[in-house]
N, C-alpha and C. Protein backbone atom coordinates (compact mmCIF):
# COMPACT_ATOMS: atom_id res chain seq x y z
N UNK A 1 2.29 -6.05 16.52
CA UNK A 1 1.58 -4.77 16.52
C UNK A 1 0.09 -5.05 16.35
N UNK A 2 -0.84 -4.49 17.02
CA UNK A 2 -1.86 -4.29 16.94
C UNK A 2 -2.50 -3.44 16.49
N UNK A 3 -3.54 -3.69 15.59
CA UNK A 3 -4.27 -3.03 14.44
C UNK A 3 -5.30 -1.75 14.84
N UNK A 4 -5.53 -0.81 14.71
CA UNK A 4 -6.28 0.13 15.18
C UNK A 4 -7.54 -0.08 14.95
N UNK A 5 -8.51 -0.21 16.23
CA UNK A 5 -10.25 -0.80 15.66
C UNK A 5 -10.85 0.29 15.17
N UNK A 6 -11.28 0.66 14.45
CA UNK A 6 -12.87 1.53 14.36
C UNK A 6 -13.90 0.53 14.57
N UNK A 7 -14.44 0.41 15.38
CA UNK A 7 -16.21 0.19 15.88
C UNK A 7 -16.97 0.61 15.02
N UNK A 8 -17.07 1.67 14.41
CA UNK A 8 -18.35 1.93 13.64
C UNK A 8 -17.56 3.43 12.46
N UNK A 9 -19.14 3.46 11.82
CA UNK A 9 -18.24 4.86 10.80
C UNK A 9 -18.18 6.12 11.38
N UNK A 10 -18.92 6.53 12.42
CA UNK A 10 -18.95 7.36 13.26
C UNK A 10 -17.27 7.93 14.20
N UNK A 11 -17.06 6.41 14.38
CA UNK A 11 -15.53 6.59 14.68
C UNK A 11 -14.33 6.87 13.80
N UNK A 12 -14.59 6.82 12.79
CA UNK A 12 -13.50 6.69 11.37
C UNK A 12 -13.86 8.65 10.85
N UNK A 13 -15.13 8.71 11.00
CA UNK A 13 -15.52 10.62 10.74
C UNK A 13 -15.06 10.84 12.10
N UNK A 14 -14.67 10.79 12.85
CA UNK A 14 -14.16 11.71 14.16
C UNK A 14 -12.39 11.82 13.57
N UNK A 15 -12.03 10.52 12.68
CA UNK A 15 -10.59 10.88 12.72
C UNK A 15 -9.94 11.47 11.25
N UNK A 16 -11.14 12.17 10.13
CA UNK A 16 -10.82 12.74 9.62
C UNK A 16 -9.71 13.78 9.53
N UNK A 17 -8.73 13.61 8.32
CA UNK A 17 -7.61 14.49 8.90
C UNK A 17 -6.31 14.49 9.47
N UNK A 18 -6.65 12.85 10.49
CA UNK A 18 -5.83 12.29 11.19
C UNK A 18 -4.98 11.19 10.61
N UNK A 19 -3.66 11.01 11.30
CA UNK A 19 -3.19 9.72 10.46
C UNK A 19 -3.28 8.95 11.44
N UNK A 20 -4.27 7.56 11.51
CA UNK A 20 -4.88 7.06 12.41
C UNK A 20 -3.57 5.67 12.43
N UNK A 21 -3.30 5.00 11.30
CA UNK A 21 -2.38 3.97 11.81
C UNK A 21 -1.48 3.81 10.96
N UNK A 22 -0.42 3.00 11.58
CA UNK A 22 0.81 2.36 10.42
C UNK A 22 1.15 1.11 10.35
N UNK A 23 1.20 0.27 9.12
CA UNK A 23 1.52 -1.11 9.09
C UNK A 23 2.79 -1.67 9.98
N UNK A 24 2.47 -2.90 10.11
CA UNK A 24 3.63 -4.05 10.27
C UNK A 24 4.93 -3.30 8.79
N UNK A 25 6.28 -3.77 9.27
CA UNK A 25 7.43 -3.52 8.22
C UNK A 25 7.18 -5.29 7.66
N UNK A 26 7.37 -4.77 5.88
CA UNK A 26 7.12 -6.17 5.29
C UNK A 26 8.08 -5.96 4.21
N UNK A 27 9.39 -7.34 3.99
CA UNK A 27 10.40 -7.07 3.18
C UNK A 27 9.61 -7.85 1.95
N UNK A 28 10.40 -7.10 0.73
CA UNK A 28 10.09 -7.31 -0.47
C UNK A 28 11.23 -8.52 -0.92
N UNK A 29 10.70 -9.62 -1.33
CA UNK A 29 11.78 -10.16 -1.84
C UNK A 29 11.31 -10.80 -3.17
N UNK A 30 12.67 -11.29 -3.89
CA UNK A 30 12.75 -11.55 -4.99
C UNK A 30 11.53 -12.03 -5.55
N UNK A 31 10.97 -13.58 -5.03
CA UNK A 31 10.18 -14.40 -5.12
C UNK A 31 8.90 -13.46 -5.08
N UNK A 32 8.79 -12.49 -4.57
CA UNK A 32 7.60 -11.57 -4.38
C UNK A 32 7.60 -11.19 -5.82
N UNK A 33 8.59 -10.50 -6.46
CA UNK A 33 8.65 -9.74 -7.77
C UNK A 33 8.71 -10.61 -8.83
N UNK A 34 9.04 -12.12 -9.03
CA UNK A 34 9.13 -12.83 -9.77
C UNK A 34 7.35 -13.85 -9.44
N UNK A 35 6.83 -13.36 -8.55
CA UNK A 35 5.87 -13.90 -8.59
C UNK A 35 4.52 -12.85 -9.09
N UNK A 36 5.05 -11.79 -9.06
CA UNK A 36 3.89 -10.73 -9.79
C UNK A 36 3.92 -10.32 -11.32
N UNK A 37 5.80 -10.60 -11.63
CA UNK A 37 5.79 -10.56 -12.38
C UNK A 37 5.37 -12.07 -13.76
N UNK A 38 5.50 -12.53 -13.30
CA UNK A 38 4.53 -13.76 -13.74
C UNK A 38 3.52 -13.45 -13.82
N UNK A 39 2.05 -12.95 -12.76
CA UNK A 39 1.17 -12.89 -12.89
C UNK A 39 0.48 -11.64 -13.70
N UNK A 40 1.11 -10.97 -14.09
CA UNK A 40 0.91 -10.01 -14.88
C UNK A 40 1.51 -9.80 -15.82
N UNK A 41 2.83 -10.67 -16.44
CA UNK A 41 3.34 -10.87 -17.96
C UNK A 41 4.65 -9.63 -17.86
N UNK A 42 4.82 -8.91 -16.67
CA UNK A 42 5.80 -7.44 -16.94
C UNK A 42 7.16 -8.51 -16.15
N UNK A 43 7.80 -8.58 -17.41
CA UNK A 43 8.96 -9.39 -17.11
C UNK A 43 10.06 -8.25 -17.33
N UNK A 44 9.97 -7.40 -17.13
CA UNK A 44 11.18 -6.03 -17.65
C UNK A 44 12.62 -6.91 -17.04
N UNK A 45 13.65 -6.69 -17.48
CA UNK A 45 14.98 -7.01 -16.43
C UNK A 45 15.11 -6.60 -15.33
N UNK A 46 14.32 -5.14 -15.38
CA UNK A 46 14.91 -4.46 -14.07
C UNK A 46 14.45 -4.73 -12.77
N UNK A 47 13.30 -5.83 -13.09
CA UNK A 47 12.56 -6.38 -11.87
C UNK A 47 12.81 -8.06 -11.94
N UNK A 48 13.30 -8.92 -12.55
CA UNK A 48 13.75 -10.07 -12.82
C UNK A 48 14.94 -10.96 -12.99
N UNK A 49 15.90 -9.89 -13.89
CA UNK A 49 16.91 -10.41 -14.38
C UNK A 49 17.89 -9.80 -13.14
N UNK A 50 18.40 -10.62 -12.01
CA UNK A 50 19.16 -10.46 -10.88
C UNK A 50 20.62 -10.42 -11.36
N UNK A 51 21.33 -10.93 -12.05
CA UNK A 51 22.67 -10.51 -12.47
C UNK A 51 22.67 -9.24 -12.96
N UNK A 52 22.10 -9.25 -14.68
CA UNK A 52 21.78 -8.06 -15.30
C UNK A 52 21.37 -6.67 -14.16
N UNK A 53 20.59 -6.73 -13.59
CA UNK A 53 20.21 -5.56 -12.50
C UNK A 53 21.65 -5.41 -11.79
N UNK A 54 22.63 -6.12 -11.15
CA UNK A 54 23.49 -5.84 -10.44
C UNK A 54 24.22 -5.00 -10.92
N UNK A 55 24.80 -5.87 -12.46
CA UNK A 55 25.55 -4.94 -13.62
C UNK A 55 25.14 -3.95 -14.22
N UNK A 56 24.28 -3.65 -14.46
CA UNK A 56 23.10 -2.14 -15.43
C UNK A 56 22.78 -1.53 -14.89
N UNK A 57 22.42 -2.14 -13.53
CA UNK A 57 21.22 -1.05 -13.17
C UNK A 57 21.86 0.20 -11.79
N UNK A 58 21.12 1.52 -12.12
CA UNK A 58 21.65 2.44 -10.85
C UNK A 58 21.52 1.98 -9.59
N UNK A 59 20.61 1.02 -9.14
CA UNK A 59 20.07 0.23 -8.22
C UNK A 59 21.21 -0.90 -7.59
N UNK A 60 21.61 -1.34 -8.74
CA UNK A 60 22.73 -2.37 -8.30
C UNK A 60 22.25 -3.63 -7.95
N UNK A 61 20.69 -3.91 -8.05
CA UNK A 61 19.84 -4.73 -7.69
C UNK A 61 18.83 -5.18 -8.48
N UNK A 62 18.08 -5.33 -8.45
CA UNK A 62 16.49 -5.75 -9.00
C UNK A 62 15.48 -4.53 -8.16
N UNK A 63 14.26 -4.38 -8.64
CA UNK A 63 13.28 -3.25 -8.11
C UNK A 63 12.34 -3.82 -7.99
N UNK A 64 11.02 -3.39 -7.40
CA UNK A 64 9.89 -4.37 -7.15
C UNK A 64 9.51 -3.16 -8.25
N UNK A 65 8.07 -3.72 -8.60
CA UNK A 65 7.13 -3.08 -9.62
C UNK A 65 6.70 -2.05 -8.77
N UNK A 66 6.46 -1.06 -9.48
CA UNK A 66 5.61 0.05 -9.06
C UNK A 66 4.09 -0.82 -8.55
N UNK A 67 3.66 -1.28 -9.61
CA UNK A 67 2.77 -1.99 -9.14
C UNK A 67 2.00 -3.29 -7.82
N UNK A 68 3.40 -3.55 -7.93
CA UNK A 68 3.42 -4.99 -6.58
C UNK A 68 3.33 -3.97 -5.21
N UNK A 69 4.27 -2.86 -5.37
CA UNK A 69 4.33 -1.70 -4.35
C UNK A 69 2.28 -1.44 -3.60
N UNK A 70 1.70 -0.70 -4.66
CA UNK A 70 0.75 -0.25 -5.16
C UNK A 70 -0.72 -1.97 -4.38
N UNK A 71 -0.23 -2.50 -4.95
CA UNK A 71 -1.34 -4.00 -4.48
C UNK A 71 -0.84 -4.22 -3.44
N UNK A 72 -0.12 -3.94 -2.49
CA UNK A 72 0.19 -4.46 -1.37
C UNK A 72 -0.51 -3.45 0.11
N UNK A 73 -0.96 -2.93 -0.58
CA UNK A 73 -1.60 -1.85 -0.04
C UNK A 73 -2.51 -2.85 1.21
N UNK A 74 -3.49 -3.73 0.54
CA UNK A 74 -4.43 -4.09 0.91
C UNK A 74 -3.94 -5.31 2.51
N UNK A 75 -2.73 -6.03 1.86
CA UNK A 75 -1.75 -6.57 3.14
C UNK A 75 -1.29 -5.74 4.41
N UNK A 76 -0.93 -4.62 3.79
CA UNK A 76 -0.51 -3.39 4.87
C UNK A 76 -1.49 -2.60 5.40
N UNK A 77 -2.09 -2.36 4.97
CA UNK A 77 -3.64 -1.93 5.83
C UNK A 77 -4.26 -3.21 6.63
N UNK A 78 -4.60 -4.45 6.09
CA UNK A 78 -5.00 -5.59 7.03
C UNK A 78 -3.77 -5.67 8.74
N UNK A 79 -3.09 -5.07 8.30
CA UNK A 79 -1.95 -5.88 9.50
C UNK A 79 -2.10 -3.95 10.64
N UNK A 80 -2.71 -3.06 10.14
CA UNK A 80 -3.35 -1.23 10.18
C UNK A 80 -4.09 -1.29 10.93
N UNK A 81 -4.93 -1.35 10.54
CA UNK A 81 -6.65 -0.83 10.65
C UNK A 81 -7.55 -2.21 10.51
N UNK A 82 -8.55 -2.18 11.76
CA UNK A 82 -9.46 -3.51 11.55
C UNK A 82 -11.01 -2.61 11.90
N UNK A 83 -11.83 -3.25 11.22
CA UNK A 83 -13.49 -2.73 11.41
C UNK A 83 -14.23 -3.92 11.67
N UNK A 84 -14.36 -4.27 13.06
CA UNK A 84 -14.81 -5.92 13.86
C UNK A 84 -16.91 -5.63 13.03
N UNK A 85 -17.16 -4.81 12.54
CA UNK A 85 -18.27 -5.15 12.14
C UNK A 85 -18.56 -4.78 10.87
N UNK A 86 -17.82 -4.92 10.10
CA UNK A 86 -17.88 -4.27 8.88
C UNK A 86 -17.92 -5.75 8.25
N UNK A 87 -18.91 -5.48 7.00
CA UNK A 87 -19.49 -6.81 6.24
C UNK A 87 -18.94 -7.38 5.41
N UNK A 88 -18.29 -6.20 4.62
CA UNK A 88 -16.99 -5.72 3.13
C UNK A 88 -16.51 -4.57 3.02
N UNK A 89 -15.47 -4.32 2.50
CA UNK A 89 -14.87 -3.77 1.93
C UNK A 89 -14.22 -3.65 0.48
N UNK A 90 -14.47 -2.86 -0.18
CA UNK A 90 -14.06 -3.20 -1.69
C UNK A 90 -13.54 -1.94 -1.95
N UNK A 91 -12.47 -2.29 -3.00
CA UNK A 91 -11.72 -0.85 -3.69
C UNK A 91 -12.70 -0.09 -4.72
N UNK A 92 -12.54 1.11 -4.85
CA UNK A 92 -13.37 2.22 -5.65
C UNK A 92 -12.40 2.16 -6.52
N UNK A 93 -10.78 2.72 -6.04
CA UNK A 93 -9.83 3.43 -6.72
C UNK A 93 -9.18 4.63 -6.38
N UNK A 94 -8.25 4.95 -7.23
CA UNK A 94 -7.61 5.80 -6.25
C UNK A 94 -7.30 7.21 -7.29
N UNK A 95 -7.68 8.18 -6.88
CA UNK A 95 -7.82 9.88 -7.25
C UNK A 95 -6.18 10.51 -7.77
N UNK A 96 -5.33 9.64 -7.24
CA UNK A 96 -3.69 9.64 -7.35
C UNK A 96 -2.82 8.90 -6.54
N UNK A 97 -2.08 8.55 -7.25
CA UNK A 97 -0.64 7.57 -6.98
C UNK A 97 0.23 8.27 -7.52
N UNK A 98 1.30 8.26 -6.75
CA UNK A 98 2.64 8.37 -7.24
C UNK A 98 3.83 7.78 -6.89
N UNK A 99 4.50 7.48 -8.02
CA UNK A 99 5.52 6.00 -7.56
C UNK A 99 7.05 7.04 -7.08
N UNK A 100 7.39 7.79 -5.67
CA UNK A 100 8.07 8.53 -5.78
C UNK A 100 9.91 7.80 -5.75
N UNK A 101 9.94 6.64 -5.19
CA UNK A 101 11.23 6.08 -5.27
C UNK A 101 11.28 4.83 -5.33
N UNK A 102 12.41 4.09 -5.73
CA UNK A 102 12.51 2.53 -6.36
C UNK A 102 12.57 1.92 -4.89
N UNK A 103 11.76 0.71 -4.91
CA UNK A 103 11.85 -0.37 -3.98
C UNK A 103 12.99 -1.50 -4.19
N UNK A 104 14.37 -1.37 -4.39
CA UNK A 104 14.81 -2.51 -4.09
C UNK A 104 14.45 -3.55 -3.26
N UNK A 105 15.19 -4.82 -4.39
CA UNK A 105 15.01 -5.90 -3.34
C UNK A 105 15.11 -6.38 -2.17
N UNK A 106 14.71 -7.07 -1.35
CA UNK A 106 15.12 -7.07 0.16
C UNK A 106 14.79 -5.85 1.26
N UNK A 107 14.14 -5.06 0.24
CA UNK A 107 13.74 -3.54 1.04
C UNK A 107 12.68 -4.07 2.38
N UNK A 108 12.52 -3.06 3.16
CA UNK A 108 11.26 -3.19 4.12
C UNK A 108 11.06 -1.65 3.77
N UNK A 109 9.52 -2.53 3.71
CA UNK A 109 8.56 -1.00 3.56
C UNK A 109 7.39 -1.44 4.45
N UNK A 110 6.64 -0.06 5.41
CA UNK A 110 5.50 0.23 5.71
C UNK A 110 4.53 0.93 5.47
N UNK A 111 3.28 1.08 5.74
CA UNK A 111 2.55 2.04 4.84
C UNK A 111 1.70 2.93 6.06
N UNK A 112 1.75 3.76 6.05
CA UNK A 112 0.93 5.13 6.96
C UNK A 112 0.00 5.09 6.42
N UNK A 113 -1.47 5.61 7.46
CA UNK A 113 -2.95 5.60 6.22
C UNK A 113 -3.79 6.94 7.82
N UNK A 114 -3.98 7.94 6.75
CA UNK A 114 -4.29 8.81 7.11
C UNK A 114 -5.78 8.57 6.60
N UNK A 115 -7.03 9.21 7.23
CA UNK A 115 -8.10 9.34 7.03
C UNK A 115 -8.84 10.64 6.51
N UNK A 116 -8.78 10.60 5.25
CA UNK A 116 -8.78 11.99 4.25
C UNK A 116 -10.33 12.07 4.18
N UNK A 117 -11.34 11.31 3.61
CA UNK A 117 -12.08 11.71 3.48
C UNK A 117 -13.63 10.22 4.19
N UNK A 118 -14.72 10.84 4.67
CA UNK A 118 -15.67 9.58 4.93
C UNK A 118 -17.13 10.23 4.31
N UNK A 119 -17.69 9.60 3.52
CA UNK A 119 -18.48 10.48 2.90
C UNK A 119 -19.73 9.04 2.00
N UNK A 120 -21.25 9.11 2.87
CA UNK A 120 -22.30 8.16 2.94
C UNK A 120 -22.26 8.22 1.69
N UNK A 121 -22.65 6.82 0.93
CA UNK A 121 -23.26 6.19 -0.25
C UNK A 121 -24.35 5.68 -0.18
N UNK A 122 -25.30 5.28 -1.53
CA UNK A 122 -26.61 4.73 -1.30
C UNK A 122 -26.76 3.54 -0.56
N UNK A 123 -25.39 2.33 -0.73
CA UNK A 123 -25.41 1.53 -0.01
C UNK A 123 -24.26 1.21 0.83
N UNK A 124 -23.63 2.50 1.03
CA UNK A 124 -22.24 2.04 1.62
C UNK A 124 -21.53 3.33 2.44
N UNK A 125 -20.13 2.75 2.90
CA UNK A 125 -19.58 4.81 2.88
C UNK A 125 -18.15 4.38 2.36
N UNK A 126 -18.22 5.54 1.47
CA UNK A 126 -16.75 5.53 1.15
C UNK A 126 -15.92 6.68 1.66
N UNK A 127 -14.30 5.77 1.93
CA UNK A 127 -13.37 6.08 2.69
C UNK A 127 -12.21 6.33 1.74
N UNK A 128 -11.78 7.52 1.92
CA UNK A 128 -10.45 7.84 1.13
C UNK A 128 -9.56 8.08 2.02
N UNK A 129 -8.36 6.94 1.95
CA UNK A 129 -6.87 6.63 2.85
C UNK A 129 -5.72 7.69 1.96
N UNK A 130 -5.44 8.57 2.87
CA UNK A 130 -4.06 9.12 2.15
C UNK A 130 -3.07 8.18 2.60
N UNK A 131 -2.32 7.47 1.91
CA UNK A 131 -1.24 6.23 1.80
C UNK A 131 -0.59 7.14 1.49
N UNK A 132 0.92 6.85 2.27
CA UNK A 132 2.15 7.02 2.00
C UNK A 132 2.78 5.88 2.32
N UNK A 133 3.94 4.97 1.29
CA UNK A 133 4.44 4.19 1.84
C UNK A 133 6.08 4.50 2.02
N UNK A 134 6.75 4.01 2.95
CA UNK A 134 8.10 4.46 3.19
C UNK A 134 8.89 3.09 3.10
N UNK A 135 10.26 3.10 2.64
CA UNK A 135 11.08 2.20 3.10
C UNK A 135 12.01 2.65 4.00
N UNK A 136 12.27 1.47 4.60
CA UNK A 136 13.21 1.52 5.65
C UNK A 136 15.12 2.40 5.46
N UNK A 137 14.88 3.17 6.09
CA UNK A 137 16.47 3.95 5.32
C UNK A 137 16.83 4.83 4.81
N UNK A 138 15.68 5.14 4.02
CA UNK A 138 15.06 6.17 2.72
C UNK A 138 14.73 7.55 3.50
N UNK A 139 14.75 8.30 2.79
CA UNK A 139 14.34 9.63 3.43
C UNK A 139 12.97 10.05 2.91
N UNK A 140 12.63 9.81 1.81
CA UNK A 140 11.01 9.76 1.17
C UNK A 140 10.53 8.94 0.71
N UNK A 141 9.08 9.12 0.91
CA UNK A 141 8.44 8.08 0.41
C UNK A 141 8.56 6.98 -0.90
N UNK A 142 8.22 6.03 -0.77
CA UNK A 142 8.36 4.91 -2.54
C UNK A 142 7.26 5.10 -3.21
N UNK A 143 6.01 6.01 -2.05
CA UNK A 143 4.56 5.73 -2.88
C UNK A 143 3.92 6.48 -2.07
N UNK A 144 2.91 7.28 -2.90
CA UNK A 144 1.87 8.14 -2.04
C UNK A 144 0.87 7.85 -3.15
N UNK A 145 -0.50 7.98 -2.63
CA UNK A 145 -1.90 7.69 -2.70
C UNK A 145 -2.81 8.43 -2.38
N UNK A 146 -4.26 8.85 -2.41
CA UNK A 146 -5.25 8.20 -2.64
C UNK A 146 -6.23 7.63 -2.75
N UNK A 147 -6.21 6.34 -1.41
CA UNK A 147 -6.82 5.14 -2.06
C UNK A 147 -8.36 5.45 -1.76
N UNK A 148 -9.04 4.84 -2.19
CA UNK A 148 -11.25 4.74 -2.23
C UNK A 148 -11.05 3.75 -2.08
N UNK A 149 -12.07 3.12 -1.19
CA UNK A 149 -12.32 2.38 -0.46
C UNK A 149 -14.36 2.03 -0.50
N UNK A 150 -15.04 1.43 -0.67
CA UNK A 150 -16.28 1.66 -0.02
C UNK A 150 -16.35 0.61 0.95
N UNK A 151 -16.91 0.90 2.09
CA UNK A 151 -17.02 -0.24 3.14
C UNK A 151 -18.77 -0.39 3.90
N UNK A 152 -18.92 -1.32 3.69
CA UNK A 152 -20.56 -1.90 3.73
C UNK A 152 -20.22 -2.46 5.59
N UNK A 153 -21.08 -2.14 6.48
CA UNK A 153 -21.52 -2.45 7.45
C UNK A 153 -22.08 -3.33 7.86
């Protein structure tokens, strides 16, 4: 799949409103959740302990973090949306998230990115992506957003 260009910011304010692209499908696996969860110390069972999750959990599985969900954002938009002249991009943050359903393991999820808001800064413009992410199967979303963005030219 090929990534949707914006050329300039001029093109990104014409598609205000619009949901301009959708990621590559990217499966979540174990090693993904045991590797975030390492890097951030949230060792809960329900994202680690793979027997225990089979037996306990409503899932029947292991779950990815709300969070690993949430940071992957930036993978699923790269594989989205490309800006061939843009200098940087950096996160602001995001106005709302909501973690609406569990990501089991082995899931595939993609992420939709609508173009909510484009609005000049002293040295930049910032871009607010309404993210929704879906898994494969599911009838609603795992995650809606959000996201700020500022992107330097």
């Amino acid at each position: 799949m090929n990534p949707v260009v914006f050329e300039d910011m001029a093109a990104l304010e014409r598609a205000v409103g619009t949901r301009v692209a959708q990621s590559e499908w990217l499966t979540i696996t174990q090693s993904m959740i045991d590797e975030f969860a390492e890097a951030t110390g949230d060792h809960q069972w329900i994202h680690v302990d793979v027997a225990r999750a089979a037996r306990e959990s409503p899932y029947q599985a292991t779950i990815a973090h709300g969070f690993l969900t949430l940071s992957l954002l930036s993978r699923l938009i790269g594989s989205a949306i490309a800006f061939p002249s843009r200098r940087l991009s950096l996160n602001y943050g995001f106005d709302r998230v909501r973690f609406i359903a569990p990501v089991p393991v082995d899931s595939e999820i993609r992420a939709s990115f609508t173009v909510d808001h484009v609005k000049p800064t002293e040295s930049g413009t910032q871009v607010g992506w309404g993210v929704e992410i879906e898994r494969r199967g599911s009838e609603k979303p795992v995650l809606a957003a959000l996201w700020l963005s500022r992107v330097f030219m």
